[in-house]
N, C-alpha and C. Protein backbone atom coordinates (compact mmCIF):
# COMPACT_ATOMS: atom_id res chain seq x y z
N UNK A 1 -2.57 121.04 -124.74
CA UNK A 1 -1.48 121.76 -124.11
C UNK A 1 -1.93 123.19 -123.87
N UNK A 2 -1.61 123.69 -122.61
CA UNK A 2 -1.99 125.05 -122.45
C UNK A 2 -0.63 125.68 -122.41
N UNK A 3 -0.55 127.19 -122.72
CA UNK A 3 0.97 127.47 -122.32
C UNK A 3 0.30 128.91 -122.34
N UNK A 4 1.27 129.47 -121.03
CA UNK A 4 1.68 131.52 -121.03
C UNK A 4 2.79 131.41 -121.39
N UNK A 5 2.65 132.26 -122.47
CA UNK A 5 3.87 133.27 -123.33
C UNK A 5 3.85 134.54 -122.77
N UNK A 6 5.26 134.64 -122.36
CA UNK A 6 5.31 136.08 -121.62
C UNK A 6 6.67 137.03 -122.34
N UNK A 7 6.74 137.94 -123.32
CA UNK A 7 7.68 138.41 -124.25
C UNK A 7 8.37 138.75 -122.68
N UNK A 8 9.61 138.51 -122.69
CA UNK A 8 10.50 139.28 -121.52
C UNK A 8 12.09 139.94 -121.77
N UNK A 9 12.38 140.67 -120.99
CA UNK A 9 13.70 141.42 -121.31
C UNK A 9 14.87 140.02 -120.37
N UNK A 10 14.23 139.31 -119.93
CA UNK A 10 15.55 138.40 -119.61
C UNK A 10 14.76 137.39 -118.57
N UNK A 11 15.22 136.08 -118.29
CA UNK A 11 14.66 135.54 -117.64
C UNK A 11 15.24 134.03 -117.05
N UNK A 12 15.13 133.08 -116.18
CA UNK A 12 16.22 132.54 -115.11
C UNK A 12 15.16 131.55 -114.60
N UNK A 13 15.68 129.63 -114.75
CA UNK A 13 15.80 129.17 -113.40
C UNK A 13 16.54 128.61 -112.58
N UNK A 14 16.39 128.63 -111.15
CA UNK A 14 17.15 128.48 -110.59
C UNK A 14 16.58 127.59 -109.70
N UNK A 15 17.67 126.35 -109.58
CA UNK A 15 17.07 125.05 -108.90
C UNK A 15 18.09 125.09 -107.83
N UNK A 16 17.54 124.57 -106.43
CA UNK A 16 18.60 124.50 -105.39
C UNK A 16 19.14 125.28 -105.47
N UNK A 17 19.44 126.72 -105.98
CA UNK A 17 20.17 127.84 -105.60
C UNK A 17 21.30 127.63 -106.38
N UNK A 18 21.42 126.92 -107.78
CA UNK A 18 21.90 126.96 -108.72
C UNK A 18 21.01 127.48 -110.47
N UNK A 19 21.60 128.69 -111.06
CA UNK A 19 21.16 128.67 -112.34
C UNK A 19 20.87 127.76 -113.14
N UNK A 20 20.37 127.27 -113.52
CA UNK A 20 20.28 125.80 -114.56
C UNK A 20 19.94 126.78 -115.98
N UNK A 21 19.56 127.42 -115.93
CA UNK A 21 18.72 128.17 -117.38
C UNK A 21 18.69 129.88 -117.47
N UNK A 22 19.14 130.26 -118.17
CA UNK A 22 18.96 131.80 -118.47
C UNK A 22 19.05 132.69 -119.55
N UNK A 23 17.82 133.62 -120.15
CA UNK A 23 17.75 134.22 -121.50
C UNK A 23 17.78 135.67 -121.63
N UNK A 24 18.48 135.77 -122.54
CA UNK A 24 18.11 137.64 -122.42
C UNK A 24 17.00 137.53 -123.15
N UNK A 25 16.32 138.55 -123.91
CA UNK A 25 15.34 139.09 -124.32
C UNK A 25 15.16 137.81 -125.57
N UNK A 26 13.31 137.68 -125.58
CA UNK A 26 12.59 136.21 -125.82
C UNK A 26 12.01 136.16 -125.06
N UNK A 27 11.56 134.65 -124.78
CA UNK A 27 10.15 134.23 -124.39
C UNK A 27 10.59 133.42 -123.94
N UNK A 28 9.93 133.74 -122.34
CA UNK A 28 9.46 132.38 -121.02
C UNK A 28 8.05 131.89 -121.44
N UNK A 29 8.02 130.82 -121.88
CA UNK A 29 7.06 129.83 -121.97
C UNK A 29 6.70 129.11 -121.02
N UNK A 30 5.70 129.27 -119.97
CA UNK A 30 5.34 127.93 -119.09
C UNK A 30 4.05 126.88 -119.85
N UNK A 31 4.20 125.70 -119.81
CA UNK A 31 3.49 124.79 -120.78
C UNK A 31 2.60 123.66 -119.23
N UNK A 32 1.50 123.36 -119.78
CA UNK A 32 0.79 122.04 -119.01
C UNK A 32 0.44 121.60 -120.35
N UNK A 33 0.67 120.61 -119.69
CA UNK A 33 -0.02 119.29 -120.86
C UNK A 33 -0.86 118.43 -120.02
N UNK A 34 -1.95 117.74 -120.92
CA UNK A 34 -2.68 116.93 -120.53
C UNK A 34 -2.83 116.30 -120.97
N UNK A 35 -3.72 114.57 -120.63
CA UNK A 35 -3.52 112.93 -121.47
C UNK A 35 -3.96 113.24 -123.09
N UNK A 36 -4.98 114.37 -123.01
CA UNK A 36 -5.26 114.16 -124.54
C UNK A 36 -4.45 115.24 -125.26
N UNK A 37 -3.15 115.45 -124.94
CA UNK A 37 -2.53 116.35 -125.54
C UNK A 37 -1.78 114.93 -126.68
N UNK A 38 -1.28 115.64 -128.10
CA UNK A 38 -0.48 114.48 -128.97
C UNK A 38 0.69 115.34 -129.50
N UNK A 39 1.15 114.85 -130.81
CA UNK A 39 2.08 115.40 -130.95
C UNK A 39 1.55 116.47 -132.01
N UNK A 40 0.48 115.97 -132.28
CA UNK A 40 -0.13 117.50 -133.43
C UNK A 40 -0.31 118.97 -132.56
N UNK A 41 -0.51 118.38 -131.07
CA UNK A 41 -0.87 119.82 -130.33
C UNK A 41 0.67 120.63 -130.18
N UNK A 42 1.87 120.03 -129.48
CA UNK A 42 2.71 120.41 -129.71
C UNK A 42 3.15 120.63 -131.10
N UNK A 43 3.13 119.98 -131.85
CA UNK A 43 3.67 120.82 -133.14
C UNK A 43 2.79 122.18 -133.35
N UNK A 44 1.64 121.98 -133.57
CA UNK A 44 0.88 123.13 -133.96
C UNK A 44 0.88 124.35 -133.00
N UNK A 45 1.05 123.95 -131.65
CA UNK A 45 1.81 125.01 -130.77
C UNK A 45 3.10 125.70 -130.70
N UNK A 46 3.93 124.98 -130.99
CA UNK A 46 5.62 125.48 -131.26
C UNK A 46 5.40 126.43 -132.30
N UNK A 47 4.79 125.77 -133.46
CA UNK A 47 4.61 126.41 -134.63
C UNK A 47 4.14 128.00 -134.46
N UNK A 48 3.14 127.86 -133.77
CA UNK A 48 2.29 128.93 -133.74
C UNK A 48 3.10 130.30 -132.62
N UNK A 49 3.77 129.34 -131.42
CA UNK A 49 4.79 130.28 -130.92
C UNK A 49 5.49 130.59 -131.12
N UNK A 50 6.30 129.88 -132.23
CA UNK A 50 7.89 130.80 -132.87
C UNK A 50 7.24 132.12 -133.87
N UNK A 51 6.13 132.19 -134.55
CA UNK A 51 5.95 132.83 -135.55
C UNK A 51 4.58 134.10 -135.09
N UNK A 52 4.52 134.14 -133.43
CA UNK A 52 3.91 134.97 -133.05
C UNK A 52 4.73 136.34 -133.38
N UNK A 53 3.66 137.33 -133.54
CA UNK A 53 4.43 138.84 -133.69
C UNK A 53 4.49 139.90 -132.73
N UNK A 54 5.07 140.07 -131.82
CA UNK A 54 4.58 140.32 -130.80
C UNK A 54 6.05 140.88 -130.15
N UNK A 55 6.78 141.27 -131.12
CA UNK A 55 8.14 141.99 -130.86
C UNK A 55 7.88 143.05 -131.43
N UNK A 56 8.44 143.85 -131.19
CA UNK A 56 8.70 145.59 -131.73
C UNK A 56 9.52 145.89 -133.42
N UNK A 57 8.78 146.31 -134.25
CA UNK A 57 9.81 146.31 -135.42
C UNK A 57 10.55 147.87 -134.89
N UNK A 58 11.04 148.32 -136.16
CA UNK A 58 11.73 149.78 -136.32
C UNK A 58 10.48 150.94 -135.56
N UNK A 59 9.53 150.75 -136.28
CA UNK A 59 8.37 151.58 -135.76
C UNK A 59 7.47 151.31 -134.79
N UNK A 60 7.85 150.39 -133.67
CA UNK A 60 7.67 150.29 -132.26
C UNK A 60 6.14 149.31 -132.09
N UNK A 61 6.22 148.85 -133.57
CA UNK A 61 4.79 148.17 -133.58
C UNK A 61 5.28 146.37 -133.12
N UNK A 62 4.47 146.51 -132.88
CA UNK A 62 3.98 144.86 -132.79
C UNK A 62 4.52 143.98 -133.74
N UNK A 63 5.21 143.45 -134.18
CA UNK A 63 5.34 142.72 -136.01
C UNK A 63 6.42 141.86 -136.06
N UNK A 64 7.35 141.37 -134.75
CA UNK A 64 8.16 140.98 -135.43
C UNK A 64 7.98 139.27 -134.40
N UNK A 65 8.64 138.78 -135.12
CA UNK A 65 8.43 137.01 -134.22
C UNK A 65 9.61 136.96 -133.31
N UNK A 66 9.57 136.04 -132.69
CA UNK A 66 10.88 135.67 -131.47
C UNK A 66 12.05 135.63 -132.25
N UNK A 67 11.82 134.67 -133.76
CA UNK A 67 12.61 134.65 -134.69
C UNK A 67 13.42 135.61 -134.89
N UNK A 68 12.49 136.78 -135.54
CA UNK A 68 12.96 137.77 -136.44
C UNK A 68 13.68 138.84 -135.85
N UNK A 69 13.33 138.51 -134.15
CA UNK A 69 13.82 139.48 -133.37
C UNK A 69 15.13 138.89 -132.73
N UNK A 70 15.35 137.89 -133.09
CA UNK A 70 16.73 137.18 -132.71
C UNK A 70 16.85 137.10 -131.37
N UNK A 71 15.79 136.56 -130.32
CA UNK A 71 15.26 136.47 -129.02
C UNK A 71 15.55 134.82 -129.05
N UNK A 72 15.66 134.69 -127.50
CA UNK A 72 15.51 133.40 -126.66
C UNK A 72 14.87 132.53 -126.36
N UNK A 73 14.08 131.26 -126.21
CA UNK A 73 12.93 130.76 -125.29
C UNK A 73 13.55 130.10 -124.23
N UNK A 74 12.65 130.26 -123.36
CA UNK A 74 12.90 129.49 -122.09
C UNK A 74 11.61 128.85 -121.81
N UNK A 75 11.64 127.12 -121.76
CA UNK A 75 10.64 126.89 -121.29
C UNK A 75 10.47 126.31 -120.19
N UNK A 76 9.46 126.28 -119.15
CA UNK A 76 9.47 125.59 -117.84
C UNK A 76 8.04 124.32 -117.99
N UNK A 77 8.05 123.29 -117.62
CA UNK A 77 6.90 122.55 -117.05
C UNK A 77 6.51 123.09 -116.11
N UNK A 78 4.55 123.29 -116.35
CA UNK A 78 3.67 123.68 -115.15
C UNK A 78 2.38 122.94 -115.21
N UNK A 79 2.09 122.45 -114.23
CA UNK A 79 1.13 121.82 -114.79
C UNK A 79 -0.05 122.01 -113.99
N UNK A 80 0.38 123.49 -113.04
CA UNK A 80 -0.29 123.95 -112.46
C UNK A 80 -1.49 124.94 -112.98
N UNK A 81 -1.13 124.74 -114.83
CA UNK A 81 -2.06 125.64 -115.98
C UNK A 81 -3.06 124.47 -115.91
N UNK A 82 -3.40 123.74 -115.42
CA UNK A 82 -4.38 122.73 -115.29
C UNK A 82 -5.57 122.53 -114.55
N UNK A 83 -4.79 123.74 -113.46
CA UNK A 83 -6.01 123.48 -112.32
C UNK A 83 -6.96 124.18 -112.37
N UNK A 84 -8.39 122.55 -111.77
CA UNK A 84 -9.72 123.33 -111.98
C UNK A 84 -9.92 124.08 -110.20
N UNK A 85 -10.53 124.99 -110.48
CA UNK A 85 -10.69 125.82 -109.00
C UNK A 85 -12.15 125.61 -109.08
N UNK A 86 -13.48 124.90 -109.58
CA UNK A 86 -14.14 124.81 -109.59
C UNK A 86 -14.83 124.66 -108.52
N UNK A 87 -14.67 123.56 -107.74
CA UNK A 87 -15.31 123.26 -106.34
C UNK A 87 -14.30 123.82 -105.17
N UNK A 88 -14.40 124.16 -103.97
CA UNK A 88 -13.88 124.50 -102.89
C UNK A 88 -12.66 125.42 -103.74
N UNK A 89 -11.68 125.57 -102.12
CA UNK A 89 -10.43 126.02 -102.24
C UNK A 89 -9.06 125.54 -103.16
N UNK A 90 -9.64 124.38 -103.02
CA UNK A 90 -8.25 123.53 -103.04
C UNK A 90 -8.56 123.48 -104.71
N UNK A 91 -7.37 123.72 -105.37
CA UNK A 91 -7.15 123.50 -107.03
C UNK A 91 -7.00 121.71 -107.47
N UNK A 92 -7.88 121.38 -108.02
CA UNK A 92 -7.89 119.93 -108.69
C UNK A 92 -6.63 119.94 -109.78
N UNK A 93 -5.85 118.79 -109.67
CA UNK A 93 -4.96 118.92 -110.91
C UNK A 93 -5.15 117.66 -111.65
N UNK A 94 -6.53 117.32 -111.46
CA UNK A 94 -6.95 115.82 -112.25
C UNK A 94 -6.38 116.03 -113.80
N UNK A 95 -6.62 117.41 -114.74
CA UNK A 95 -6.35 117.03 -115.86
C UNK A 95 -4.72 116.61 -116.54
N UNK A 96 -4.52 117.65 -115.35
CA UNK A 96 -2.56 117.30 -115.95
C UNK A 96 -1.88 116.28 -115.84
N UNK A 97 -1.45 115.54 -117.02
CA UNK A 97 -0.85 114.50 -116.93
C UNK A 97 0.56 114.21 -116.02
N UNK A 98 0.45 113.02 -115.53
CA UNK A 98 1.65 112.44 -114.91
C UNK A 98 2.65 112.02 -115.83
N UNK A 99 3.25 112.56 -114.81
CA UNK A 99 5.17 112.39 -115.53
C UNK A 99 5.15 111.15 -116.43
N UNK A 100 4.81 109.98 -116.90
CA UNK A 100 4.71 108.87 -117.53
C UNK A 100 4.49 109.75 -119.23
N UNK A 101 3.72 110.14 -119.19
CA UNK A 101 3.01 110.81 -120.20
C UNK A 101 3.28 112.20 -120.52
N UNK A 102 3.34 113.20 -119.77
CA UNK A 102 4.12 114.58 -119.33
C UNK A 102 5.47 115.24 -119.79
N UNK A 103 6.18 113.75 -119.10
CA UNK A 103 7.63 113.90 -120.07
C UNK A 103 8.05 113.91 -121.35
N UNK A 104 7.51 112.62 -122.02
CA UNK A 104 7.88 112.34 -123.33
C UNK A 104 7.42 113.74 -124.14
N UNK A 105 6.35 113.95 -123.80
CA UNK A 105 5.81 115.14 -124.62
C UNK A 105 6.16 117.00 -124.48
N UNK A 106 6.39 116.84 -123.39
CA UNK A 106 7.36 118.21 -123.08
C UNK A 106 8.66 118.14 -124.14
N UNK A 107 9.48 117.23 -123.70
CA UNK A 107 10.88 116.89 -124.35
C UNK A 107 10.69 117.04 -126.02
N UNK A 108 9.48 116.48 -126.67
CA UNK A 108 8.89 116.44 -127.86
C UNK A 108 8.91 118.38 -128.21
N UNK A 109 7.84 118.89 -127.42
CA UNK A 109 7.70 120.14 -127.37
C UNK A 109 8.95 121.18 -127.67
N UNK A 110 9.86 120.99 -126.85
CA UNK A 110 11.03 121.85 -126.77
C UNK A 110 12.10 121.51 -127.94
N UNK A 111 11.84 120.34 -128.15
CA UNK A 111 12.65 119.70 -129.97
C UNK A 111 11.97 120.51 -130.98
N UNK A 112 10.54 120.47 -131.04
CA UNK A 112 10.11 121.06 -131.90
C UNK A 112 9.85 122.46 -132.53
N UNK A 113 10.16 123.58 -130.59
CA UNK A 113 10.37 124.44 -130.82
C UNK A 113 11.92 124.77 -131.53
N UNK A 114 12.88 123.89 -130.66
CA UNK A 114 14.02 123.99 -131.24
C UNK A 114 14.19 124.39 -133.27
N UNK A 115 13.62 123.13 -133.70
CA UNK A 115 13.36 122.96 -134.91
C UNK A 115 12.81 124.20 -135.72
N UNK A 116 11.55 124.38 -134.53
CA UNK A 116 10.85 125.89 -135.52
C UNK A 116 12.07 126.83 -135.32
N UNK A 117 12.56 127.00 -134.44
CA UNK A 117 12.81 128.61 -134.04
C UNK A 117 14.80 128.67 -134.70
N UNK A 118 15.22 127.64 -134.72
CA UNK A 118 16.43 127.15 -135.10
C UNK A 118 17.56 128.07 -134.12
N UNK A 119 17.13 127.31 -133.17
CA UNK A 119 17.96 127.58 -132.13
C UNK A 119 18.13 126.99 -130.68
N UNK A 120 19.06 126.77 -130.11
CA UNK A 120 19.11 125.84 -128.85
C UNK A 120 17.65 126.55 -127.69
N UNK A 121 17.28 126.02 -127.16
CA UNK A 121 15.75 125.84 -126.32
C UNK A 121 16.85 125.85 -125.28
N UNK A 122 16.14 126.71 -123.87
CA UNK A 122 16.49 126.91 -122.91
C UNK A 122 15.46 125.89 -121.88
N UNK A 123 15.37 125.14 -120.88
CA UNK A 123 14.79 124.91 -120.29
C UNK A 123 14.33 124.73 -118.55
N UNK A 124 13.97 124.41 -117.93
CA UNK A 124 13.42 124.30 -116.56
C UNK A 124 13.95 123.08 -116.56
N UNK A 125 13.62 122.17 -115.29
CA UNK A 125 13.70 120.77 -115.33
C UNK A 125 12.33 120.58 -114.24
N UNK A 126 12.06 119.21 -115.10
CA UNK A 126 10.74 118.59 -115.18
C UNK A 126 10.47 118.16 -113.80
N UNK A 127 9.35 118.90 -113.38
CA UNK A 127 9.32 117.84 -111.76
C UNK A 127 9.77 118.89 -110.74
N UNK A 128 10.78 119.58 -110.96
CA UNK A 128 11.77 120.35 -109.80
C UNK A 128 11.19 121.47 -109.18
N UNK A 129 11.58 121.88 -108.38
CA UNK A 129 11.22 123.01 -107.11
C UNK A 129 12.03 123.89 -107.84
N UNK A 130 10.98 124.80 -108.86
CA UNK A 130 12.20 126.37 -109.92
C UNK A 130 11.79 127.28 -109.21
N UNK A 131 12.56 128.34 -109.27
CA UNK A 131 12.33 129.75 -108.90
C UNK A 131 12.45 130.34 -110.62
N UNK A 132 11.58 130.30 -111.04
CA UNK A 132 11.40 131.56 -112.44
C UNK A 132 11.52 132.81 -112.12
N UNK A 133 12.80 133.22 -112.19
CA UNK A 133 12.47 134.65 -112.49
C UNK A 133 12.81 135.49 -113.88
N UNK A 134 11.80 136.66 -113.64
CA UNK A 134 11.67 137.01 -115.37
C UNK A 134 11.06 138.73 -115.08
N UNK A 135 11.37 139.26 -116.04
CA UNK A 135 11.46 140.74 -116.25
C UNK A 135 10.06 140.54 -117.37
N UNK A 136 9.46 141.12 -117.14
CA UNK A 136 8.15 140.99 -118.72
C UNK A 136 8.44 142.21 -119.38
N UNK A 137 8.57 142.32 -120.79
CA UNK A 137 8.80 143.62 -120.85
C UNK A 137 7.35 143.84 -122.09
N UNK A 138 6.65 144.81 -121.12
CA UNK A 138 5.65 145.38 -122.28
C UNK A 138 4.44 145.93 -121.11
N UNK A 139 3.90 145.10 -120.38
CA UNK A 139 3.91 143.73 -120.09
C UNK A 139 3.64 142.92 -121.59
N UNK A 140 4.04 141.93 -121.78
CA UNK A 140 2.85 141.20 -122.97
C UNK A 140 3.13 139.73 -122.33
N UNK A 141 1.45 139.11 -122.33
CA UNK A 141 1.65 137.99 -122.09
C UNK A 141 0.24 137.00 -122.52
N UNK A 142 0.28 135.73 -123.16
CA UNK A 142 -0.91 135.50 -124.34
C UNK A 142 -1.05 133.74 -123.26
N UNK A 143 -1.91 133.87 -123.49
CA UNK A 143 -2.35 132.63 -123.08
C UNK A 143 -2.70 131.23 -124.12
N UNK A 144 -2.83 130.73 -124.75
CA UNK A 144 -2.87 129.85 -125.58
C UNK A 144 -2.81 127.94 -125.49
N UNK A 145 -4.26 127.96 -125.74
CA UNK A 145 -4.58 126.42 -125.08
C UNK A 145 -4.44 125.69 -127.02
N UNK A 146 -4.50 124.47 -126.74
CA UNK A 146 -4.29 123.54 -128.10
C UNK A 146 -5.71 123.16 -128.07
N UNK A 147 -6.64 123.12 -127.17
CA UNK A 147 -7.98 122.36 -127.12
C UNK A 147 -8.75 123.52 -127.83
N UNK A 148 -8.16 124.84 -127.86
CA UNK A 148 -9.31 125.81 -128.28
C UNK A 148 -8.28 126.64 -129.95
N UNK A 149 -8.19 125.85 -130.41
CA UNK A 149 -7.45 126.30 -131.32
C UNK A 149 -8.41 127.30 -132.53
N UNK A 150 -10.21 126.96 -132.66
CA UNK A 150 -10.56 127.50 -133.69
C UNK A 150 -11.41 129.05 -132.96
């Protein structure tokens, strides 16, 4: 699983020109998954994203988790974190899994953040034409693959 974590002051999608999803301050998560993603990658990813520090304490530092900062997630399917640009123009999206496989494990993903973060998960919908929009505030934004964990 690859995912950008982007800390933001608020953030929105909007399908067909309807809101479906929206957070104040927290984290827009966009996630790709791929066939050899399991459920250890998502767990060990949720895990690792609820308990990032990367909020502001009292003294403007870095230190506090999505948790601790009593922040949002929003997550979207992309599975456009997949593509190889290796040969020509055109982006290959051979590694990202199809919806067969894609789904179950997203849905898995966003339970588990649920679980870590103990709080309702905001989401995108799977497949759909979103307009994300999002305020970054810092900028801060971390990139974080499950294949490169050490």
């Amino acid at each position: 699983m690859r995912a950008v974590i982007q800390r933001v002051s608020h953030a929105s999608v909007t399908i067909d020109g309807a809101v479906k999803s929206r957070i104040g301050p927290g984290l827009l998560i966009l996630v790709g998954i791929e066939d050899a993603d399991t459920r250890e990658d998502l767990e060990w990813l949720s895990r690792k994203i609820v308990n990032l520090r990367i909020f502001n304490d009292e003294d403007g530092v870095m230190n506090k988790s999505v948790q601790e900062a009593g922040g949002d997630i929003l997550v979207v399917s992309q599975f456009t974190l997949h593509a190889s640009t290796k040969k020509g123009n055109r982006p290959s999206y051979l590694k990202a899994s199809k919806p067969d496989i894609a789904i179950p494990l997203y849905r898995q993903f966003v339970a588990a953040l649920g679980l870590e973060s103990g709080k309702p998960i905001q989401t995108g919908e799977f497949g759909a034409d979103m307009k994300v929009e999002l305020l970054n505030d810092g900028p801060v934004t971390i990139i974080m693959d499950t294949k490169q964990k050490e």
